[in-house]
N, C-alpha and C. Protein backbone atom coordinates (compact mmCIF):
# COMPACT_ATOMS: atom_id res chain seq x y z
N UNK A 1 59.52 -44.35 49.00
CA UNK A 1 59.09 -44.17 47.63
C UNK A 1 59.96 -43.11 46.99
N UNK A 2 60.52 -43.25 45.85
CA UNK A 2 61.14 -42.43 44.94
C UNK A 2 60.58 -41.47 44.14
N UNK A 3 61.18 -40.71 43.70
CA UNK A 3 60.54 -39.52 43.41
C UNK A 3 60.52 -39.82 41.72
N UNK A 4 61.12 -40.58 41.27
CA UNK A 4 60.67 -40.86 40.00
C UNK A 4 59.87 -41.83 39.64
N UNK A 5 59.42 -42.58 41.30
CA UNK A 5 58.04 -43.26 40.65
C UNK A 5 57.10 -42.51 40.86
N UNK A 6 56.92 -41.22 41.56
CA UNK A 6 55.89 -40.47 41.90
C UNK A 6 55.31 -39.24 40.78
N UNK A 7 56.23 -39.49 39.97
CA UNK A 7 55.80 -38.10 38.75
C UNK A 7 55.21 -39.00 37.94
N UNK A 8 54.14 -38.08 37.70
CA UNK A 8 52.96 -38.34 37.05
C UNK A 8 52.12 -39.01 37.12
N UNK A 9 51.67 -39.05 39.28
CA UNK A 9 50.65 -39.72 39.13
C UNK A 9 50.28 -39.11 40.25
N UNK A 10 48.81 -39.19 40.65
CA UNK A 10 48.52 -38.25 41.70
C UNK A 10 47.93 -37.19 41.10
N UNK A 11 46.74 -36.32 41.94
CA UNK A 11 45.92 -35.27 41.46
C UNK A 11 46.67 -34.26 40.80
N UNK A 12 47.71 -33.88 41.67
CA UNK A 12 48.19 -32.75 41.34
C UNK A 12 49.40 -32.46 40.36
N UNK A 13 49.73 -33.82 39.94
CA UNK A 13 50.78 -33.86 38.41
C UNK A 13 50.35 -32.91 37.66
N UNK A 14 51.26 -32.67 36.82
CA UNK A 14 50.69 -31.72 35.40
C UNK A 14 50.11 -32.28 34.46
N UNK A 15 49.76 -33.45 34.38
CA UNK A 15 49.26 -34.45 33.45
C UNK A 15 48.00 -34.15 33.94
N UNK A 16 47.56 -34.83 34.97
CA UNK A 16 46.15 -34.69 35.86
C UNK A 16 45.66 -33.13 35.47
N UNK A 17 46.45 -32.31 35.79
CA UNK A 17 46.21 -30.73 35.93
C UNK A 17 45.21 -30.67 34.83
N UNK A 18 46.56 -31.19 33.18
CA UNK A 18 46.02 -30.58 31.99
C UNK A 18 44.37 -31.56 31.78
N UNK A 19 44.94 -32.82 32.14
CA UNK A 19 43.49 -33.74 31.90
C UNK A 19 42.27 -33.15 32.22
N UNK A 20 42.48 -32.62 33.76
CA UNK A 20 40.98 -32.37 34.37
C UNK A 20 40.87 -30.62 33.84
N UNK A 21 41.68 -29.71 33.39
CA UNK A 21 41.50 -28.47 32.39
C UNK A 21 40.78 -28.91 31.16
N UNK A 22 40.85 -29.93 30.05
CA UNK A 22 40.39 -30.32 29.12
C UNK A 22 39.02 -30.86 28.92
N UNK A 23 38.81 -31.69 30.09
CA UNK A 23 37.37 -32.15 30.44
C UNK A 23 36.78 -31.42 31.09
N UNK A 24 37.62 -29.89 31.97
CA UNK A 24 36.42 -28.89 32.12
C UNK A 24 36.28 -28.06 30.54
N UNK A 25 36.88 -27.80 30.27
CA UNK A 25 36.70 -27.07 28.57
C UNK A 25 35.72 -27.56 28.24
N UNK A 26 35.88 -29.00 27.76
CA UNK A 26 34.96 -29.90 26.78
C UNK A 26 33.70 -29.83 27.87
N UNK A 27 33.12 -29.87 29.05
CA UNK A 27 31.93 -29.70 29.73
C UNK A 27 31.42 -27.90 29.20
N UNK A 28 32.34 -26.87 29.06
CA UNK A 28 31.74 -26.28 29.10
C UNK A 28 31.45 -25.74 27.59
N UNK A 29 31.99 -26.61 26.86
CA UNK A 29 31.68 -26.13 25.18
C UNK A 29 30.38 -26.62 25.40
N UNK A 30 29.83 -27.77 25.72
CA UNK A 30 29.05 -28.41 25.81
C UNK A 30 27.60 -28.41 26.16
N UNK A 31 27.87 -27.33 27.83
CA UNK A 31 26.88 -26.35 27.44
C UNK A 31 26.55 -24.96 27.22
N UNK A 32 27.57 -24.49 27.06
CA UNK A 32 27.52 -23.47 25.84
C UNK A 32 26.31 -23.89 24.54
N UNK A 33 26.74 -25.07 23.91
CA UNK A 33 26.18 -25.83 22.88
C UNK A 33 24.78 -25.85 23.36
N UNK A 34 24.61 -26.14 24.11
CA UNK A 34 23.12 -26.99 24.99
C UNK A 34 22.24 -25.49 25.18
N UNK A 35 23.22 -24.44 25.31
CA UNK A 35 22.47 -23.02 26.22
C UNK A 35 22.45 -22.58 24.31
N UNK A 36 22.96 -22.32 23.57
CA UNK A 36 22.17 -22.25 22.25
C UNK A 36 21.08 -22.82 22.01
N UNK A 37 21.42 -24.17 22.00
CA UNK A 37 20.25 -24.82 20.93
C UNK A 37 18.76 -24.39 22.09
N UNK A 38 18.93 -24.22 23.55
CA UNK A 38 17.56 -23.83 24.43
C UNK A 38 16.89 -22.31 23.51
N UNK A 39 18.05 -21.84 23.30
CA UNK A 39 17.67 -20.56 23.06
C UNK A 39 16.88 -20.17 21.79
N UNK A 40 17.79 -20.93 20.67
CA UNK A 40 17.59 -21.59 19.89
C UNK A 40 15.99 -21.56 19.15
N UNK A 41 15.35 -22.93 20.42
CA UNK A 41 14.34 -23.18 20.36
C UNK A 41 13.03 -22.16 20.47
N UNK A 42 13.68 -21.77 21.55
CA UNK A 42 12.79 -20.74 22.33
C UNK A 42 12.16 -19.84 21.29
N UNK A 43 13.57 -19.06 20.41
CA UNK A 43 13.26 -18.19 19.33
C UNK A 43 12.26 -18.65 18.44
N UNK A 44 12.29 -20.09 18.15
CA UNK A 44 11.75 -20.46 16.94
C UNK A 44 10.21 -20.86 17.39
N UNK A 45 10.17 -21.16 18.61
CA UNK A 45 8.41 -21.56 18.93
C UNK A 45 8.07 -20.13 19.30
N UNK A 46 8.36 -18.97 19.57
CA UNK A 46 8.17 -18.07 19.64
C UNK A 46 7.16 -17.28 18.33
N UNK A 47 6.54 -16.17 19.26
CA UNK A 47 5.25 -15.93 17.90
C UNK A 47 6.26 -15.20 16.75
N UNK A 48 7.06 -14.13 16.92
CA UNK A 48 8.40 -13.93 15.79
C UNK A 48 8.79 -14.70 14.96
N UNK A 49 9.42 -15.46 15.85
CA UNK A 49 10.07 -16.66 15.15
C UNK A 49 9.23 -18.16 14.21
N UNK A 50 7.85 -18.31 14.78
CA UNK A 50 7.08 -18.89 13.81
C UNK A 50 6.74 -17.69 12.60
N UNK A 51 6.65 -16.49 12.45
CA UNK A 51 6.00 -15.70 11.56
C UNK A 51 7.37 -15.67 10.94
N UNK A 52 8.96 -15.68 10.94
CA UNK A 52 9.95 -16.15 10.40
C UNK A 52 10.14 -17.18 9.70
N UNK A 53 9.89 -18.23 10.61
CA UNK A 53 9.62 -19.33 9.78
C UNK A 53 8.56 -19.61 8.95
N UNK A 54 7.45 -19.28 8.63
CA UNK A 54 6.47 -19.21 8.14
C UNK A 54 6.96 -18.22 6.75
N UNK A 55 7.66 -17.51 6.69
CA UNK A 55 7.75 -16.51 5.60
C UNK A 55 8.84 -17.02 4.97
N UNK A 56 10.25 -17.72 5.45
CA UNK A 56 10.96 -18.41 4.83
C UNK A 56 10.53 -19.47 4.12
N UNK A 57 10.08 -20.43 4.38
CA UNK A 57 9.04 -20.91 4.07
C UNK A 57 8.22 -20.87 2.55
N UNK A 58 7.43 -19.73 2.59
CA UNK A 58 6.66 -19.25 1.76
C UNK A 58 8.18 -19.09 0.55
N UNK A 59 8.65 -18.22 0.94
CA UNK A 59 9.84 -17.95 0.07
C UNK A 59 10.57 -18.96 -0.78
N UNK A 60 11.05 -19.97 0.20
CA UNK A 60 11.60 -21.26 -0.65
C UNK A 60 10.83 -22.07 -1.49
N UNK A 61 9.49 -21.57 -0.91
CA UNK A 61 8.47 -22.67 -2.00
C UNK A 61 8.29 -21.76 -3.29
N UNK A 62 8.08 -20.37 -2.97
CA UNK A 62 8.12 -19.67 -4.53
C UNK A 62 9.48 -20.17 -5.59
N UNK A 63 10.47 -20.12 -5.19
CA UNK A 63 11.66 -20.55 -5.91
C UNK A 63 11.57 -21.32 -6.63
N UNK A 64 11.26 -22.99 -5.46
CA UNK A 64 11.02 -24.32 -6.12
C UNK A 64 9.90 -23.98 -7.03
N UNK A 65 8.95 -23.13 -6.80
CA UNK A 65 7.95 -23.74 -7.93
C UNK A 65 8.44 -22.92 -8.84
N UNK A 66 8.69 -21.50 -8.72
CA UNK A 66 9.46 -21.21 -9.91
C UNK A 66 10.18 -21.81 -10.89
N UNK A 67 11.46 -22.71 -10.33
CA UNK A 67 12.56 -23.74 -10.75
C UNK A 67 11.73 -24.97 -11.31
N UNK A 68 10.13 -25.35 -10.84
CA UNK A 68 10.07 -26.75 -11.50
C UNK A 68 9.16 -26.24 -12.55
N UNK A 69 8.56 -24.65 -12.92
CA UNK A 69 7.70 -24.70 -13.56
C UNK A 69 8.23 -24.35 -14.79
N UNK A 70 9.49 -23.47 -14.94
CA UNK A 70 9.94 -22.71 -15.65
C UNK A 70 9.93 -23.47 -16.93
N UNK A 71 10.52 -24.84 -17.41
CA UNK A 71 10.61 -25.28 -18.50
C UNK A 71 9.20 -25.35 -19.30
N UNK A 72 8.29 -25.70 -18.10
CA UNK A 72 6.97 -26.10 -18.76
C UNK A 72 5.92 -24.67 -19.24
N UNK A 73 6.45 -23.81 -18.58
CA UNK A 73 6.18 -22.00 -18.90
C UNK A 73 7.01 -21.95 -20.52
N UNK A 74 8.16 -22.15 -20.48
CA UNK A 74 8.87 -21.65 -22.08
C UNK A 74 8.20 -22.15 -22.87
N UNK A 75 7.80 -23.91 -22.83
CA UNK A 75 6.81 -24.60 -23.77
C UNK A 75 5.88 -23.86 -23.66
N UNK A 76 5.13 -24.00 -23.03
CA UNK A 76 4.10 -22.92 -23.43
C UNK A 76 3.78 -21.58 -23.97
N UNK A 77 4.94 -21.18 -23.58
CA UNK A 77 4.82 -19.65 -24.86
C UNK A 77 5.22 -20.28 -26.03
N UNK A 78 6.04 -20.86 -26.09
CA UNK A 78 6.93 -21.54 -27.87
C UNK A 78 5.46 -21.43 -28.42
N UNK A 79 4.49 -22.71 -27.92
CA UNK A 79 3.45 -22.76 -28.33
C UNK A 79 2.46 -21.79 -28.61
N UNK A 80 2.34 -21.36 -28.02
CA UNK A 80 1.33 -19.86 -28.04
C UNK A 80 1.78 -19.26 -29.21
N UNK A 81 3.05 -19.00 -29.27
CA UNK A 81 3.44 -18.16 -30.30
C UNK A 81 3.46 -18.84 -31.52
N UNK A 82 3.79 -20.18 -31.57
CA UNK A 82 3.81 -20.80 -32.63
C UNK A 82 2.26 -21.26 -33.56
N UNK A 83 1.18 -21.22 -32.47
CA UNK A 83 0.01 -21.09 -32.97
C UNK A 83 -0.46 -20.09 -33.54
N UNK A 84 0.23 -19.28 -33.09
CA UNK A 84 -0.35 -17.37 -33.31
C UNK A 84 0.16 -17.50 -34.61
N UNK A 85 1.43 -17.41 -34.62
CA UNK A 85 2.08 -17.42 -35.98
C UNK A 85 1.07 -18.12 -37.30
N UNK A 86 0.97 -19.42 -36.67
CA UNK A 86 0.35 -20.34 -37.59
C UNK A 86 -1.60 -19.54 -38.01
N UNK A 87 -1.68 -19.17 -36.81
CA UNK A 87 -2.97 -18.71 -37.47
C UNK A 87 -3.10 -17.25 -38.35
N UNK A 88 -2.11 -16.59 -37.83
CA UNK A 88 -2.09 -14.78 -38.53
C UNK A 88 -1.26 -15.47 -40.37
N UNK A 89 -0.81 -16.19 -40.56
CA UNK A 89 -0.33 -17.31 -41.47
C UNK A 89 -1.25 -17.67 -42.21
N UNK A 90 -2.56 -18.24 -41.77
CA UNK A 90 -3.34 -18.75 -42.52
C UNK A 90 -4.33 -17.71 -42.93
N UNK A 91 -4.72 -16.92 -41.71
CA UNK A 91 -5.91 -16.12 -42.38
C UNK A 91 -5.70 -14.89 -43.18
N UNK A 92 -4.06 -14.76 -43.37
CA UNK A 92 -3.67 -13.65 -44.57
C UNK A 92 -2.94 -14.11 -45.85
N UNK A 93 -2.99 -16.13 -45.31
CA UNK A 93 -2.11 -16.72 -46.73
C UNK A 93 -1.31 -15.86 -46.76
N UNK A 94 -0.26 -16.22 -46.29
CA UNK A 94 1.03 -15.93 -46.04
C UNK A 94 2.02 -16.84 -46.33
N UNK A 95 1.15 -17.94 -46.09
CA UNK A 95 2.29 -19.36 -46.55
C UNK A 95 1.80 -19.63 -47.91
């Protein structure tokens, strides 16, 4: 057998080398990844971490209702005021 049919094949090529370096990398991003998201979890079913989540929570919903109420709040003062007007208007004939 020749030595130029023998490169690059076999465990110990540099091809093989880098292959089986890459698929250990990628195993260990992997659980790296896996040893977060445990941890992850842990935090969040945790009594902390529900009273975290529970207060974020609370928080984002003040916003939204803030954000969906706000237009229907301005109408309602316009109004208020525009009645006020209309009545301090009438009972001093003003108009």
């Amino acid at each position: 057998m020749s030595a130029v049919t023998h490169i690059g094949r076999g465990p110990s090529s540099p091809a093989a080398v880098r292959a089986s370096s890459l698929e250990a990398e990628k195993l260990a991003q992997r659980k790296a990844r896996c040893d977060y998201c445990k941890t992850a979890t842990r935090f969040v079913l945790s009594t902390i971490g529900l009273c975290v989540v529970v207060a974020l929570y609370a928080v984002v919903g003040a916003f939204i209702f803030q954000t969906l109420e706000q237009t229907n709040e301005k109408e309602e003062c316009i109004q208020a005021i525009l009645s006020n007007f209309a009545y301090i208007s009438n009972r001093y004939n003003c108009v």
